[in-house]
N, C-alpha and C. Protein backbone atom coordinates (compact mmCIF):
# COMPACT_ATOMS: atom_id res chain seq x y z
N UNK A 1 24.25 -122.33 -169.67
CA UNK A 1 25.31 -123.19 -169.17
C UNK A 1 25.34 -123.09 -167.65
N UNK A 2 25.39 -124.38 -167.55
CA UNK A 2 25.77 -124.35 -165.69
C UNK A 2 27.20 -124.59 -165.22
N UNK A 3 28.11 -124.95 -165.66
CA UNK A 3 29.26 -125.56 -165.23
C UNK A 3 29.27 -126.58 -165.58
N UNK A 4 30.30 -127.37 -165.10
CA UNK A 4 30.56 -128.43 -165.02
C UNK A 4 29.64 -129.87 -164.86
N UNK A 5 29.36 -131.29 -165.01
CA UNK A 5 28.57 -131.97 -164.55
C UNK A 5 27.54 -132.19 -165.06
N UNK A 6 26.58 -132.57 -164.69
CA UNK A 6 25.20 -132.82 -164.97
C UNK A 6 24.40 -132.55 -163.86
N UNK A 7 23.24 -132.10 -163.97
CA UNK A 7 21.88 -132.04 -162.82
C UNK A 7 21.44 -133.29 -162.52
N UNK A 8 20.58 -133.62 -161.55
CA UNK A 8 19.79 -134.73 -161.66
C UNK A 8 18.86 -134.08 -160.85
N UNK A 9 17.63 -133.55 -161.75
CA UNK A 9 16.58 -133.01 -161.06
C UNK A 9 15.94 -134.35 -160.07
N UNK A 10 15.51 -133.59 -158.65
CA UNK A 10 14.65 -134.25 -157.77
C UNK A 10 13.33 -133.73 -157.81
N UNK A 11 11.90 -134.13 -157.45
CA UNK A 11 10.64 -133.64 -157.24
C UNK A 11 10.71 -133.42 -155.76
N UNK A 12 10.09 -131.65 -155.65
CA UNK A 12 10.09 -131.40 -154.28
C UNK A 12 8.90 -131.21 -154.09
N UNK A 13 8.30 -131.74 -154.36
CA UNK A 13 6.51 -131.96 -154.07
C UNK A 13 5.39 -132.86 -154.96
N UNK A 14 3.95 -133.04 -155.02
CA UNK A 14 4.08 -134.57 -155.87
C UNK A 14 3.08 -133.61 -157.21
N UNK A 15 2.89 -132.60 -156.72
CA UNK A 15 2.20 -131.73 -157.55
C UNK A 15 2.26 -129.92 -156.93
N UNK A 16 1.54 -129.56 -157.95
CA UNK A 16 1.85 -127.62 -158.21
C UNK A 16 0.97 -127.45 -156.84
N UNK A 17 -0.34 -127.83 -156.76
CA UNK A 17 -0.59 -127.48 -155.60
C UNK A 17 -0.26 -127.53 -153.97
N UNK A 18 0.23 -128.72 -153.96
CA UNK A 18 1.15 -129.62 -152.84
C UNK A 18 2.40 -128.68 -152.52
N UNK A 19 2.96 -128.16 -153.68
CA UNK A 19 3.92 -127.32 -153.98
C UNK A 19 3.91 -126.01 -153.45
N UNK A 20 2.66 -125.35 -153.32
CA UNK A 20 1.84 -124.09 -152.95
C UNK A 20 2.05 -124.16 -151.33
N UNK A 21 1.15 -125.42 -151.33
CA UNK A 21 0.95 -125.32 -149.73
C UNK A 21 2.59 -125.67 -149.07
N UNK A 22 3.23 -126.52 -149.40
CA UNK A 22 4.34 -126.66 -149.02
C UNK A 22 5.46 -124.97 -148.64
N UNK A 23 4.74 -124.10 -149.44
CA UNK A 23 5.97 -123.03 -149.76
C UNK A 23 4.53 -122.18 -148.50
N UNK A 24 3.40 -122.27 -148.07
CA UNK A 24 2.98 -122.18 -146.68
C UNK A 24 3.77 -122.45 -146.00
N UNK A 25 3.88 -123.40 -145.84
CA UNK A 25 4.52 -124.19 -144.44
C UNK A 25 5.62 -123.38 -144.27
N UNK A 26 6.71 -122.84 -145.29
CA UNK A 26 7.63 -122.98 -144.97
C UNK A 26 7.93 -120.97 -144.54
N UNK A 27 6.38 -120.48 -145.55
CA UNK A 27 6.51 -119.33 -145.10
C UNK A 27 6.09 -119.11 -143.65
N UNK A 28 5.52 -119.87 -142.83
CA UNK A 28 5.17 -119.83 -141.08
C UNK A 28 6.02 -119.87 -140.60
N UNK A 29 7.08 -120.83 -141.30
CA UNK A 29 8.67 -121.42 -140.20
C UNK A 29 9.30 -120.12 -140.19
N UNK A 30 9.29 -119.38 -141.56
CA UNK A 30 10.15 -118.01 -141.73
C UNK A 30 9.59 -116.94 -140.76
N UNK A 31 8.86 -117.13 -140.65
CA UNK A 31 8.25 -115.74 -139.86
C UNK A 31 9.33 -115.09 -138.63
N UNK A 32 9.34 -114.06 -138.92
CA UNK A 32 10.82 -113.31 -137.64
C UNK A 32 11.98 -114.32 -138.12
N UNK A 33 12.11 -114.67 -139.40
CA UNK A 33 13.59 -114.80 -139.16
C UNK A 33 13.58 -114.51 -140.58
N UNK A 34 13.43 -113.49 -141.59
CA UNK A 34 13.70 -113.37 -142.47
C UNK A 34 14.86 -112.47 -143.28
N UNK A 35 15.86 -112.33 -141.94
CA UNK A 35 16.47 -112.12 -142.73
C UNK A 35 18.24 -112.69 -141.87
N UNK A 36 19.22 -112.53 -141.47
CA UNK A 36 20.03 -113.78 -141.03
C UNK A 36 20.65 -113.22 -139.38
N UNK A 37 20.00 -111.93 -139.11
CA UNK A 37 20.67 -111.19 -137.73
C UNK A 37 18.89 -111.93 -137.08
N UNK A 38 17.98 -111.39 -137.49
CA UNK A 38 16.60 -112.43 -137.11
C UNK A 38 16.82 -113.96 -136.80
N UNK A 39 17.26 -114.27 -138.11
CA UNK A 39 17.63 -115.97 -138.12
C UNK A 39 18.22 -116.13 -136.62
N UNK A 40 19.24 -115.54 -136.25
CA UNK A 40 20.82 -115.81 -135.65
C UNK A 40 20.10 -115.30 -133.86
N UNK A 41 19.02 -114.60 -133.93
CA UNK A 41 18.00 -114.06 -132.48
C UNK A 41 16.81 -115.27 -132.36
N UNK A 42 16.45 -115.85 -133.46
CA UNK A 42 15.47 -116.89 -133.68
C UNK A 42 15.61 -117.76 -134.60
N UNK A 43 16.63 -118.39 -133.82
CA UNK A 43 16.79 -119.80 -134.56
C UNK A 43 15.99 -120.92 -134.88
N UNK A 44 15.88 -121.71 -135.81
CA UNK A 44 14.78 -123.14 -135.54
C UNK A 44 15.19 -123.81 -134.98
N UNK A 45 14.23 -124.21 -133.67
CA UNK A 45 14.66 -125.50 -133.13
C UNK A 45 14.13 -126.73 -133.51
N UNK A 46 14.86 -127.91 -133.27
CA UNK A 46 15.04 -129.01 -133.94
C UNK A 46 13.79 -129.71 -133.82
N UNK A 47 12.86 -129.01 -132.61
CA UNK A 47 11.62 -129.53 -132.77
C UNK A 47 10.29 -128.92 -133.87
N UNK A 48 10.78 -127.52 -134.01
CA UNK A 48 10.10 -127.05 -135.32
C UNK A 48 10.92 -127.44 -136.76
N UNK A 49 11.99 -127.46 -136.35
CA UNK A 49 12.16 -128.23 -137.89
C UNK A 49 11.39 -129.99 -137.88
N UNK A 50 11.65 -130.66 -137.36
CA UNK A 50 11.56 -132.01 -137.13
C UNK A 50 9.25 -131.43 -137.71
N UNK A 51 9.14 -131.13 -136.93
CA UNK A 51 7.25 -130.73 -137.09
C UNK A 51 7.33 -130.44 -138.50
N UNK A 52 8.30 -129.12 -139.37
CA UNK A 52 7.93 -128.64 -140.14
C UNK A 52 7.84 -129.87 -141.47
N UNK A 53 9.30 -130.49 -141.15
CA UNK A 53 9.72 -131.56 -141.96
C UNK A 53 8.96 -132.51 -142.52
N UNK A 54 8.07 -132.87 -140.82
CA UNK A 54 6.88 -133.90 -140.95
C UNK A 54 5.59 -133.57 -141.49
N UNK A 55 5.28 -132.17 -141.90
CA UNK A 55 4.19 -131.71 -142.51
C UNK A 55 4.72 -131.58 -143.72
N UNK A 56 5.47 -131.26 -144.01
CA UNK A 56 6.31 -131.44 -145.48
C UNK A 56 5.93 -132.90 -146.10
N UNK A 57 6.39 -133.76 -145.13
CA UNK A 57 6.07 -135.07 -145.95
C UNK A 57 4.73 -135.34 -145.95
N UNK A 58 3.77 -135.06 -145.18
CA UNK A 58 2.55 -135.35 -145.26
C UNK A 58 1.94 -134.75 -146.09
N UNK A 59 1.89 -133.47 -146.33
CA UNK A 59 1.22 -133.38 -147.71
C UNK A 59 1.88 -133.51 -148.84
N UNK A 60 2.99 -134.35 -148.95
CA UNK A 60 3.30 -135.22 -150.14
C UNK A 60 2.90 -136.42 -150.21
N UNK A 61 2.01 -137.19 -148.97
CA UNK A 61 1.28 -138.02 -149.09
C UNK A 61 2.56 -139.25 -148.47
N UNK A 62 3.64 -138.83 -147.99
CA UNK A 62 4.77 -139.66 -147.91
C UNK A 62 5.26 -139.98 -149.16
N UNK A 63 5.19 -139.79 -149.97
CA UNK A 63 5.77 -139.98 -151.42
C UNK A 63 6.73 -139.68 -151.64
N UNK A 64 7.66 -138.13 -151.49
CA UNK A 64 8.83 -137.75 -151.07
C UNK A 64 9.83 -137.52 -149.95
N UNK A 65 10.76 -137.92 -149.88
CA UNK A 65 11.70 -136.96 -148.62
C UNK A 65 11.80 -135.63 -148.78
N UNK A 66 11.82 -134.96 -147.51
CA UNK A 66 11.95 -133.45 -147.83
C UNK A 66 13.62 -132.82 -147.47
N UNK A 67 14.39 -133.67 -148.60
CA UNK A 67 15.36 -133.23 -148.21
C UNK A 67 15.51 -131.79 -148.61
N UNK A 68 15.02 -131.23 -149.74
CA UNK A 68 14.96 -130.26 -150.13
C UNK A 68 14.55 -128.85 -149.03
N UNK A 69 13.71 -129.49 -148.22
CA UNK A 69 12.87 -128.57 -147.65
C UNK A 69 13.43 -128.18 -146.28
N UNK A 70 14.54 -129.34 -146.48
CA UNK A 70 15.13 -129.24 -145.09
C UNK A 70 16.58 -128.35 -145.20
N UNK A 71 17.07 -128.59 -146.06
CA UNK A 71 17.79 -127.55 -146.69
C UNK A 71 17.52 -125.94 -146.71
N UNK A 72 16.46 -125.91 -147.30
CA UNK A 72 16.32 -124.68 -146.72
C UNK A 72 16.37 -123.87 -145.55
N UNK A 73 15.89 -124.85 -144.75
CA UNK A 73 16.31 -124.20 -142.86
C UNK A 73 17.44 -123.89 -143.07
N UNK A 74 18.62 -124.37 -142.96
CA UNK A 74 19.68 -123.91 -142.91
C UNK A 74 20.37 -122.51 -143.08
């Protein structure tokens, strides 16, 4: 049980491998900030998110938004 509502699963990548490399990408962005006193000394700036975002969509071929992926920065 989840609560309340319903899900509406989204696809955050267009396949398992795409998926792989995507969770790359996102382990480079993490680097020195893994944990939230790191985060808060090395923040992302809007130009590495904006880069990371745009490699996100590219190896989805543009097929997805990465809202998902962008979420995670946060």
């Amino acid at each position: 049980m989840h609560g309340d509502g319903s899900w509406d699963p989204v696809p955050v990548a267009i396949s398992l491998r795409v998926f792989a490399k995507c969770l790359e990408e996102f382990a480079r962005i993490s680097k020195g900030r893994t944990f939230p006193v790191e985060l808060e000394n090395n923040p992302v700036t809007d130009e590495e998110r904006g880069v990371f975002l745009a490699r996100i969509a590219e190896l989805n071929n543009n097929q997805l938004e990465p809202d998902f992926w962008g979420v995670l920065l946060e």
